[in-house]
Protein backbone atom coordinates (compact mmCIF):
# COMPACT_ATOMS: atom_id res chain seq x y z
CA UNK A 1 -17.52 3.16 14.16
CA UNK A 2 -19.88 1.60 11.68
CA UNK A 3 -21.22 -2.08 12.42
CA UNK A 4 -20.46 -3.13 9.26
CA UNK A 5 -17.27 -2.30 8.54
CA UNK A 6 -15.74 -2.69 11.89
CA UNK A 7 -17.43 -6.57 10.89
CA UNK A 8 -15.55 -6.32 7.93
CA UNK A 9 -12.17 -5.54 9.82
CA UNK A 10 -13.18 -8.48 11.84
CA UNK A 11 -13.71 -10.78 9.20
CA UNK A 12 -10.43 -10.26 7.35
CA UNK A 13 -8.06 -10.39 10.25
CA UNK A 14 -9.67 -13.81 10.49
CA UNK A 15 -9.27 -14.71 7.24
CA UNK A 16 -5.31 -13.56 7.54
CA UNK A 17 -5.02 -15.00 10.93
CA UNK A 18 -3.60 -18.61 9.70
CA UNK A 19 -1.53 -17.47 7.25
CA UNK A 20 2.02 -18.53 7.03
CA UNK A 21 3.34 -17.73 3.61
CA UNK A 22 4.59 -13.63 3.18
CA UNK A 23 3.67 -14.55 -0.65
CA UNK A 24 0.22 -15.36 0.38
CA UNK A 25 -0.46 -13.11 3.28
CA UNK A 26 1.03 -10.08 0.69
CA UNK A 27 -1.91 -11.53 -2.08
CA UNK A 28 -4.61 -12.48 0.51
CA UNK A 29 -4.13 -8.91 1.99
CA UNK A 30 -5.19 -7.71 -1.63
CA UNK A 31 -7.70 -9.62 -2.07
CA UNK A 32 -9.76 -9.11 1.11
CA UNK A 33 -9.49 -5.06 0.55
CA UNK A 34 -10.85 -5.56 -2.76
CA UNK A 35 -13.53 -7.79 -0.98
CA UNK A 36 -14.32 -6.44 1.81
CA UNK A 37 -13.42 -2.26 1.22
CA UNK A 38 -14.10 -1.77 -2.49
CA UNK A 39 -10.29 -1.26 -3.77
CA UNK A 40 -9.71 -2.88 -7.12
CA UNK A 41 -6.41 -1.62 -7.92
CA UNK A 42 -3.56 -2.74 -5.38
CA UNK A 43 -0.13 -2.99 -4.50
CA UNK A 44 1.76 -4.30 -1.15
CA UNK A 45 4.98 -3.14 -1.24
CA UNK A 46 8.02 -4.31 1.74
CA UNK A 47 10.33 -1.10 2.71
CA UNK A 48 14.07 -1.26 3.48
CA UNK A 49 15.55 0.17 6.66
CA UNK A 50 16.27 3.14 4.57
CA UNK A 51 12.17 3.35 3.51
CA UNK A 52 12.95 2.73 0.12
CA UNK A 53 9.87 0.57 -1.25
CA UNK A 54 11.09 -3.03 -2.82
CA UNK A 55 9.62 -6.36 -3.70
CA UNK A 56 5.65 -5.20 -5.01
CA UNK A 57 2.77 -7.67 -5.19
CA UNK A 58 -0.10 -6.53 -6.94
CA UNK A 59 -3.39 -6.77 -7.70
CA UNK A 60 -5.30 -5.34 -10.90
CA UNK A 61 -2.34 -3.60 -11.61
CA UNK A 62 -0.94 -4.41 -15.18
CA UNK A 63 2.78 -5.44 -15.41
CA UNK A 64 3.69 -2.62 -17.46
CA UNK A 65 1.77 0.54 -15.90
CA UNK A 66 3.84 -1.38 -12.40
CA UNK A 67 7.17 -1.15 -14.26
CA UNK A 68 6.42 2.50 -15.68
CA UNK A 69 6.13 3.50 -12.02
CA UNK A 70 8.74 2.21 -10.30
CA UNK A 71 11.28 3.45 -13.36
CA UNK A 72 9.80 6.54 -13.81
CA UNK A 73 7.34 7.86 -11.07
CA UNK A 74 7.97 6.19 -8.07
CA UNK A 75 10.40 9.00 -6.37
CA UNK A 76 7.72 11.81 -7.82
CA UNK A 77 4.81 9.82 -5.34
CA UNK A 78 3.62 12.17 -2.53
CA UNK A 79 3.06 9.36 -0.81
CA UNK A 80 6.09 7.48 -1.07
CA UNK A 81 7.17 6.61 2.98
CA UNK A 82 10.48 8.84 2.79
CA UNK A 83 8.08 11.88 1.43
CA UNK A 84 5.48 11.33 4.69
CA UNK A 85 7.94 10.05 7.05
CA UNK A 86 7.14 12.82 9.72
CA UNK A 87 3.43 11.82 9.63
CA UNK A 88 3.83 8.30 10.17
CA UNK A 89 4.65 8.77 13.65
CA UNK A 90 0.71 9.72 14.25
CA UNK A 91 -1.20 8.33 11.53
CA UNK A 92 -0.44 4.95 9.61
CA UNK A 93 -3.26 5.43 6.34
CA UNK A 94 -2.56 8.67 4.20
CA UNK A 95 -5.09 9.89 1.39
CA UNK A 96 -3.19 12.11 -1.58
CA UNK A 97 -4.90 14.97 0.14
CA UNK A 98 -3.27 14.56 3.60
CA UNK A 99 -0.01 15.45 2.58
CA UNK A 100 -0.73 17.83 -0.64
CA UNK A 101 -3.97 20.33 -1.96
CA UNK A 102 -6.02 18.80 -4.67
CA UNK A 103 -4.87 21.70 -6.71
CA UNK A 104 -1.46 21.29 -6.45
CA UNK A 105 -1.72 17.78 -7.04
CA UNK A 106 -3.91 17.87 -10.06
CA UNK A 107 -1.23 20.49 -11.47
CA UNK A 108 1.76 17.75 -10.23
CA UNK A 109 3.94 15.93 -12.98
CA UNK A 110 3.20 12.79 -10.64
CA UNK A 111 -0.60 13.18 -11.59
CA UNK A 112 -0.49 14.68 -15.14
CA UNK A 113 1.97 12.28 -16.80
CA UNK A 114 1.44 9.26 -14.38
CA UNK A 115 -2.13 9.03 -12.75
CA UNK A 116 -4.29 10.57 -14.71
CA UNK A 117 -3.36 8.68 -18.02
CA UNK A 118 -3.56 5.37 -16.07
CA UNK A 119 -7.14 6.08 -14.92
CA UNK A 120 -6.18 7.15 -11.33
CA UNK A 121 -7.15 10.17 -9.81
CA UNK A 122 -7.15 9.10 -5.56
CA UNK A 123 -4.35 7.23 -3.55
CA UNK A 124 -4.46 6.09 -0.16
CA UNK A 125 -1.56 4.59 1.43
CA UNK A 126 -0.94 2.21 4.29
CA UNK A 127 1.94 1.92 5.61
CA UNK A 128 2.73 -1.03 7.80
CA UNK A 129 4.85 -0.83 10.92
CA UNK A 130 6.05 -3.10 13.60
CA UNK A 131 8.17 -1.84 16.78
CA UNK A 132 8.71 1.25 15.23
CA UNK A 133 10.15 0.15 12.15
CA UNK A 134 8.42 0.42 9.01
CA UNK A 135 7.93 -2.59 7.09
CA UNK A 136 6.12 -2.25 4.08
CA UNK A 137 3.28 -0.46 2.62
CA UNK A 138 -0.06 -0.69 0.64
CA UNK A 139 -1.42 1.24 -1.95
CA UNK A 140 -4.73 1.62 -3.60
CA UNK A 141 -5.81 4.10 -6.73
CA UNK A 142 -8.91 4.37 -8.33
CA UNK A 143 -11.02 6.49 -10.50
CA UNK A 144 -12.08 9.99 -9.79
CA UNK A 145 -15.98 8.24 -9.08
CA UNK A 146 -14.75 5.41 -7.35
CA UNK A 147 -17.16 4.93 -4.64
CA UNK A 148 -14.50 2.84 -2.44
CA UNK A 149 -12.56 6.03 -1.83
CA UNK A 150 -15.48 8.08 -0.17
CA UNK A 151 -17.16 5.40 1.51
CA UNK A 152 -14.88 4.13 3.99
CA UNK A 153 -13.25 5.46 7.08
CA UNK A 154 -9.31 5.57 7.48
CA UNK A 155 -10.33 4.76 11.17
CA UNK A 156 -11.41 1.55 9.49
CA UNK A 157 -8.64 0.88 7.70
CA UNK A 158 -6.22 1.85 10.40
CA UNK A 159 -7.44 -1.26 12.53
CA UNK A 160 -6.67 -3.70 10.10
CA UNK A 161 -3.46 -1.71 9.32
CA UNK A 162 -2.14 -3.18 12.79
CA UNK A 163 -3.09 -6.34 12.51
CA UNK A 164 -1.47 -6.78 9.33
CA UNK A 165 1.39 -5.04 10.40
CA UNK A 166 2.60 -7.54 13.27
CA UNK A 167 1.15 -10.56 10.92
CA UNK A 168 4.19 -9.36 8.47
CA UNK A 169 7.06 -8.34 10.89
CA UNK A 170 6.40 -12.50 11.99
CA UNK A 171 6.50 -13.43 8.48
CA UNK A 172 9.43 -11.31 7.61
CA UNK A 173 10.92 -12.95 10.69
CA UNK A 174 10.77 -16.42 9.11
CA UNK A 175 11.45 -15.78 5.24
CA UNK A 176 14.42 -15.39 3.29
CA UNK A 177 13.17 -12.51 1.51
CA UNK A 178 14.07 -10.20 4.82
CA UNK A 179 17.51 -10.24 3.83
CA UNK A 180 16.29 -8.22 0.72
CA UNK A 181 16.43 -4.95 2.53
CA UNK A 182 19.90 -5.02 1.86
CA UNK A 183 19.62 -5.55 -1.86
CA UNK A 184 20.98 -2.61 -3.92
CA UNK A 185 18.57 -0.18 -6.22
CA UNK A 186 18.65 -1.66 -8.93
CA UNK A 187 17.70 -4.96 -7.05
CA UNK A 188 15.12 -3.64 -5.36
CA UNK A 189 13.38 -2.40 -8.30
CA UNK A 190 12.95 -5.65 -9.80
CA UNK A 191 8.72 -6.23 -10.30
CA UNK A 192 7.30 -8.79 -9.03
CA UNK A 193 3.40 -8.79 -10.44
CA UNK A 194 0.55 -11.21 -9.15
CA UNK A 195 -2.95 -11.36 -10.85
């Protein structure tokens, strides 16, 4: 594993370590992938019990392109956690490409009338879980050139994909919001945008 990075891995789980807000862990998790990894474009996402994604935080993500997903795109998402389920058992960071061919995608709805306008062309999601039970989720998007997406290892990202992980299921321990997994749909889509 690269020096550098695996430094960088290092230096964030330190920087999360004293955390004890899920508001500011969820924004400080953000900002140190943007730091440290390259990704501009953000969103940290907590998942029911029934993996239906609730409650996002984001970063460089305007209000309305959040909104226009969750209304209208969020079920066509390839890598929405109920669409990858079976692969979370082995792997806990997806690209696009893991679970679909770049030509199907590129021919998708999903990309075509969602990504692509937007200025997104690559995903990667993260998907954070605790004792078997997923929590919540991250995902990035970027530009067809974006440099972040080619540069870094999902090895890499993996390791600080634990540590965040069992920093949440703690914090979800000791907020209020936990009791949100049992909020209804319409509930649950309700956006919540940080810049």
């Amino acid at each position: 594993m690269n020096g550098s990075l695996l430094s960088h891995s290092k230096r964030m789980m330190l920087e999360l370590d004293d955390l004890e807000s899920l508001l500011d862990l969820r924004k400080e998790v953000l900002f140190l992938f943007e730091k440290y990894f390259g990704f501009e474009r953000s969103i940290f996402w907590l998942c029911s019990e029934d993996q239906k994604i609730f409650d996002p935080v984001s970063r460089n993500t305007p209000a309305k392109v959040l909104d226009h997903y969750t209304v209208h795109y969020s079920q066509q998402d390839f890598l929405l956690p109920s669409h990858v389920a079976p692969l979370l058992s082995e792997r806990r960071v997806l690209k696009i490409e893991d679970v679909i061919s770049r030509q199907e995608y590129e021919n998708s709805c999903f990309f075509n009338e969602f990504m692509k306008p937007n200025d997104h062309y690559h995903e990667i999601g993260i998907y954070l879980i605790s004792q078997n039970k997923l929590l919540g989720g991250i995902s990035f998007v970027g530009e067809r050139n974006d440099p972040s997406f080619h540069t870094h290892s999902i090895d890499e990202i993996e390791v600080v994909s634990y540590f965040i992980s069992m920093k949440l299921n703690y914090l979800l321990r000791q907020s209020p919001i936990h009791k949100q997994a049992h909020l209804t749909p319409s509930e649950q889509n309700k956006v919540y945008p940080i810049e």
